[in-house]
C-alpha atoms as a PDB file:
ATOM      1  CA  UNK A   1       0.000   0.000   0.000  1.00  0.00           C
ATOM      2  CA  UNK A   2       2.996   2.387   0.752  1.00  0.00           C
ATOM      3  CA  UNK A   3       4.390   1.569  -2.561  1.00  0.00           C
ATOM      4  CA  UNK A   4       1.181   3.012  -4.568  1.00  0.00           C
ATOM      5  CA  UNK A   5       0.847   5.502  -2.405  1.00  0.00           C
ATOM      6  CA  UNK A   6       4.678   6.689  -3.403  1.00  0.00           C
ATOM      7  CA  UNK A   7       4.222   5.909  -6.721  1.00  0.00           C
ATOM      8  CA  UNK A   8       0.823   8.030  -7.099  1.00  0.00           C
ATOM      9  CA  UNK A   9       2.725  11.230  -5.446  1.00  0.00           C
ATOM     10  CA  UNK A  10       5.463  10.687  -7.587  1.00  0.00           C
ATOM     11  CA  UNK A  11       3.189  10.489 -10.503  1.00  0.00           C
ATOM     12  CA  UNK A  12       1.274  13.541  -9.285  1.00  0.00           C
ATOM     13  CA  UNK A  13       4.280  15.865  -8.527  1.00  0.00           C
ATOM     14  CA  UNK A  14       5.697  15.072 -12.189  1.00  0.00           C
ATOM     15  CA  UNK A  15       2.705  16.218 -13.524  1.00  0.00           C
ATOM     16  CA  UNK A  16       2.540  18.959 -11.468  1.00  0.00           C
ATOM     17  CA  UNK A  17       5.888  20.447 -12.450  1.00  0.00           C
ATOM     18  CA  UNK A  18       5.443  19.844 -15.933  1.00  0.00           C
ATOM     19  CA  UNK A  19       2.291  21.499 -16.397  1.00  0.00           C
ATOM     20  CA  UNK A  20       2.922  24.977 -18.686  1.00  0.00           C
ATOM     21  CA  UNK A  21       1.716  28.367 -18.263  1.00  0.00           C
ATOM     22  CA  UNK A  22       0.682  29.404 -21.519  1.00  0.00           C
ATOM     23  CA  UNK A  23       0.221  33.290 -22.854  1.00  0.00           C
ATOM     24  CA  UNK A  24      -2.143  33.900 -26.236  1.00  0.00           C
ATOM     25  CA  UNK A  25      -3.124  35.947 -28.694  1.00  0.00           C
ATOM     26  CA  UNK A  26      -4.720  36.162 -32.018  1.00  0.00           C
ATOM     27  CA  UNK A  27      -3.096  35.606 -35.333  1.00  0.00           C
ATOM     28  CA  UNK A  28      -4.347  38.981 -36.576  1.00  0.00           C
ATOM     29  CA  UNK A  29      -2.931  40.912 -33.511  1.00  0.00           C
ATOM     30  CA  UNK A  30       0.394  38.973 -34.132  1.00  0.00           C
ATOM     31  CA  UNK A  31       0.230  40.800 -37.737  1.00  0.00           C
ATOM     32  CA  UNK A  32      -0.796  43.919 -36.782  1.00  0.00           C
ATOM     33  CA  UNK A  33       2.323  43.477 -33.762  1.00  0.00           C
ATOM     34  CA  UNK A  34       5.085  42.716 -36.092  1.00  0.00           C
ATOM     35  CA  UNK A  35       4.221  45.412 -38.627  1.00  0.00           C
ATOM     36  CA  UNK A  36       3.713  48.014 -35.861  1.00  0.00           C
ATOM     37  CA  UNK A  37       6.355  46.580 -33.236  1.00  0.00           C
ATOM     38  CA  UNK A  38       3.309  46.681 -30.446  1.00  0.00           C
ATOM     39  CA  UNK A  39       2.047  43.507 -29.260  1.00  0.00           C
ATOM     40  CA  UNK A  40      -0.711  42.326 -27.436  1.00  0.00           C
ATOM     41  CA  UNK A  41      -0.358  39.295 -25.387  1.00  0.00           C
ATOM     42  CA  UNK A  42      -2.985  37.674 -22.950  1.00  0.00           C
ATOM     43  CA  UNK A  43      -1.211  35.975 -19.875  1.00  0.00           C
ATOM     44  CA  UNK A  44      -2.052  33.416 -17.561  1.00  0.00           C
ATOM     45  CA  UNK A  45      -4.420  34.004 -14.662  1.00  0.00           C
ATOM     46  CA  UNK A  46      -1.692  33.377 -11.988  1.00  0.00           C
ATOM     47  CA  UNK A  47       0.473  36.102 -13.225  1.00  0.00           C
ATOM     48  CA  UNK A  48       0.777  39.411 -11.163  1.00  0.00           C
ATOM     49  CA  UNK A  49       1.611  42.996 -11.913  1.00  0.00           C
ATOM     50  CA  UNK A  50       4.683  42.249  -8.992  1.00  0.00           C
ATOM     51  CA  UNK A  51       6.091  39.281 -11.235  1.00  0.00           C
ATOM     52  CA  UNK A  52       5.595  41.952 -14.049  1.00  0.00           C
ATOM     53  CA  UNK A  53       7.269  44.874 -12.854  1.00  0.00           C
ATOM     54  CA  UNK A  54      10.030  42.630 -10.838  1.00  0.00           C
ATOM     55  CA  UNK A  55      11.338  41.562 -14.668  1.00  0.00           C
ATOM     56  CA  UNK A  56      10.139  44.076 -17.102  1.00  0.00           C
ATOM     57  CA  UNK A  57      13.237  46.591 -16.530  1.00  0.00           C
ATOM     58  CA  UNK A  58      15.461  44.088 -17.718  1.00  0.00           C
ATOM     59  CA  UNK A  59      14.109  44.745 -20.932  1.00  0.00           C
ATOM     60  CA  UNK A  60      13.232  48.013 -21.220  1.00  0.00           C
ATOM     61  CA  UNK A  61      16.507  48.492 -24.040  1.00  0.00           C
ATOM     62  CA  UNK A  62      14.101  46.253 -26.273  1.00  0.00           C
ATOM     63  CA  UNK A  63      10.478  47.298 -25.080  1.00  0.00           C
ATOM     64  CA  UNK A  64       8.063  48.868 -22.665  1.00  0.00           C
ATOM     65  CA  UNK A  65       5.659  46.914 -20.833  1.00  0.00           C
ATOM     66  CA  UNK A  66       2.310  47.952 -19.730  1.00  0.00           C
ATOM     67  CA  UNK A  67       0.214  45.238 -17.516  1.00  0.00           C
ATOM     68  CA  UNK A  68      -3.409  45.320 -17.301  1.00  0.00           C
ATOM     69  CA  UNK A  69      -3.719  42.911 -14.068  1.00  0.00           C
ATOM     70  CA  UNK A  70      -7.995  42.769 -14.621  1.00  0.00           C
ATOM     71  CA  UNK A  71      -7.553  41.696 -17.851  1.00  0.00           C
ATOM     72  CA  UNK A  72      -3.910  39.692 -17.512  1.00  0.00           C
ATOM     73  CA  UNK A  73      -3.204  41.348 -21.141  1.00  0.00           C
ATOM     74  CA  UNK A  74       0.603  42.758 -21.648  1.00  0.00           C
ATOM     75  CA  UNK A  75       0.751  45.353 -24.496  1.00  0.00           C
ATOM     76  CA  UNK A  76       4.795  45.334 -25.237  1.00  0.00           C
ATOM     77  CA  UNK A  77       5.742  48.112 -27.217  1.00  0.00           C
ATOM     78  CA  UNK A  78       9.133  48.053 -29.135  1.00  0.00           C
ATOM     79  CA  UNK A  79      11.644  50.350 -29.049  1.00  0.00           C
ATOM     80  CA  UNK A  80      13.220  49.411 -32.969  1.00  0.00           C
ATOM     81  CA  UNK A  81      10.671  47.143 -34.559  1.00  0.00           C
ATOM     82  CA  UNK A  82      13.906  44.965 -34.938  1.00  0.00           C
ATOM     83  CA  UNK A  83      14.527  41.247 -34.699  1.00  0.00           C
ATOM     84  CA  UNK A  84      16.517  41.010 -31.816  1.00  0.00           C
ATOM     85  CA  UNK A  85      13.738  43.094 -30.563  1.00  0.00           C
ATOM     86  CA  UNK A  86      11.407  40.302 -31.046  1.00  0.00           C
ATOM     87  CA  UNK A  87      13.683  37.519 -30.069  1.00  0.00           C
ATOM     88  CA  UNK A  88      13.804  39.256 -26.143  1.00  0.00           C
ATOM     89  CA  UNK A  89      10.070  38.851 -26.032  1.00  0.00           C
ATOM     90  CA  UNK A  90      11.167  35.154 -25.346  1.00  0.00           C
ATOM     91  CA  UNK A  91      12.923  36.013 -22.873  1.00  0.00           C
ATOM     92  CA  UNK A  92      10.254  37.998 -20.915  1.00  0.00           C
ATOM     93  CA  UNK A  93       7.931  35.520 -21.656  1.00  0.00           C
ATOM     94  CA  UNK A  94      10.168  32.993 -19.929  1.00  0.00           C
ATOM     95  CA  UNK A  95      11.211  34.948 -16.931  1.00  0.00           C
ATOM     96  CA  UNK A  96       7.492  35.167 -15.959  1.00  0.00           C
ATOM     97  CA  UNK A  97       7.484  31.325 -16.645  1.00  0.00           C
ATOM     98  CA  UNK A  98       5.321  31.147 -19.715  1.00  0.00           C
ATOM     99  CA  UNK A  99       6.724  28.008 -21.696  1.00  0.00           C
ATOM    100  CA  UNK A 100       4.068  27.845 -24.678  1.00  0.00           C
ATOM    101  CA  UNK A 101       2.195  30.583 -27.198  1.00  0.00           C
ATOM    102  CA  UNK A 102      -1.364  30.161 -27.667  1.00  0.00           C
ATOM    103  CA  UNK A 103      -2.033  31.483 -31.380  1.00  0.00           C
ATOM    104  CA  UNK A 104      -5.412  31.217 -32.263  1.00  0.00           C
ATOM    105  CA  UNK A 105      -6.284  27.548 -30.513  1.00  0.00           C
ATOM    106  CA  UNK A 106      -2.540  26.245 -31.673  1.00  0.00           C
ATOM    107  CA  UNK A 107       0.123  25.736 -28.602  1.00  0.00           C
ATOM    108  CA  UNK A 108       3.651  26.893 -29.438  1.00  0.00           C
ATOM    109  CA  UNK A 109       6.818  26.159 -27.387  1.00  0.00           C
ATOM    110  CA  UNK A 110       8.342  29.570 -27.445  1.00  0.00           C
ATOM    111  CA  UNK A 111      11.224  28.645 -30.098  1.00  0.00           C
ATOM    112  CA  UNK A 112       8.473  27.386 -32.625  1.00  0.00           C
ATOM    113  CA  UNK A 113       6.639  30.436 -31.770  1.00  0.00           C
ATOM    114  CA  UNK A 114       9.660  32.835 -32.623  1.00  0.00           C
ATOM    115  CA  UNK A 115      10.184  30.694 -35.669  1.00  0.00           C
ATOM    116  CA  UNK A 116       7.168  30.566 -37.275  1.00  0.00           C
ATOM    117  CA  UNK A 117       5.506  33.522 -36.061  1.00  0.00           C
ATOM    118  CA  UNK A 118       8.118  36.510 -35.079  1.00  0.00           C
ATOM    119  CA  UNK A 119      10.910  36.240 -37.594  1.00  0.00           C
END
């Protein structure tokens, strides 16, 4: 009995670390973001305007960030409508531990997302 009861916390506590916050947004705002640098990016319940501004300075070279906590949306706003630009969105996105892009029902990891979608 020990020995299911191990394995069934085990089993739990992997699935528990590997579940993935996920941000989204919409094809057409994706469009409309890379021709006018500003994107629009809807983020998972759990995050907060602390975890925001605790990791948004790092980044402010590359973009601004403005946090709507009611609405969990982060409108990014580039500084040079660049690629390297677009690459550090990754790296925001990661820092407040979002792992997959949500485009329009389709789950990205963030590297597929970058290459398909932000190049």
């Amino acid at each position: 009995m020990k020995k299911i009861l191990l394995v069934l916390v085990v089993v739990l506590a992997a699935f528990a670390a590997s579940a993935q916050k996920s941000a989204s947004l919409s094809a057409k705002a994706l469009e409309t973001g890379k021709s006018s640098g500003t994107f629009l990016f809807v983020l998972p319940s759990d995050v907060t305007s602390q975890q925001i501004d605790e990791v948004k300075g790092y980044y402010k070279d590359y973009f601004s960030v403005n946090f709507d906590q009611a609405k969990h949306e982060a409108t990014l706003v580039l500084t040079a409508n660049e690629t390297m630009n677009r690459r550090i969105i990754l790296r925001f996105l990661s820092s407040i531990g979002v792992r997959t892009v949500n485009v329009d029902g389709v789950d990205k990891t963030l590297d597929v997302f970058y290459d398909t979608n932000l190049k």
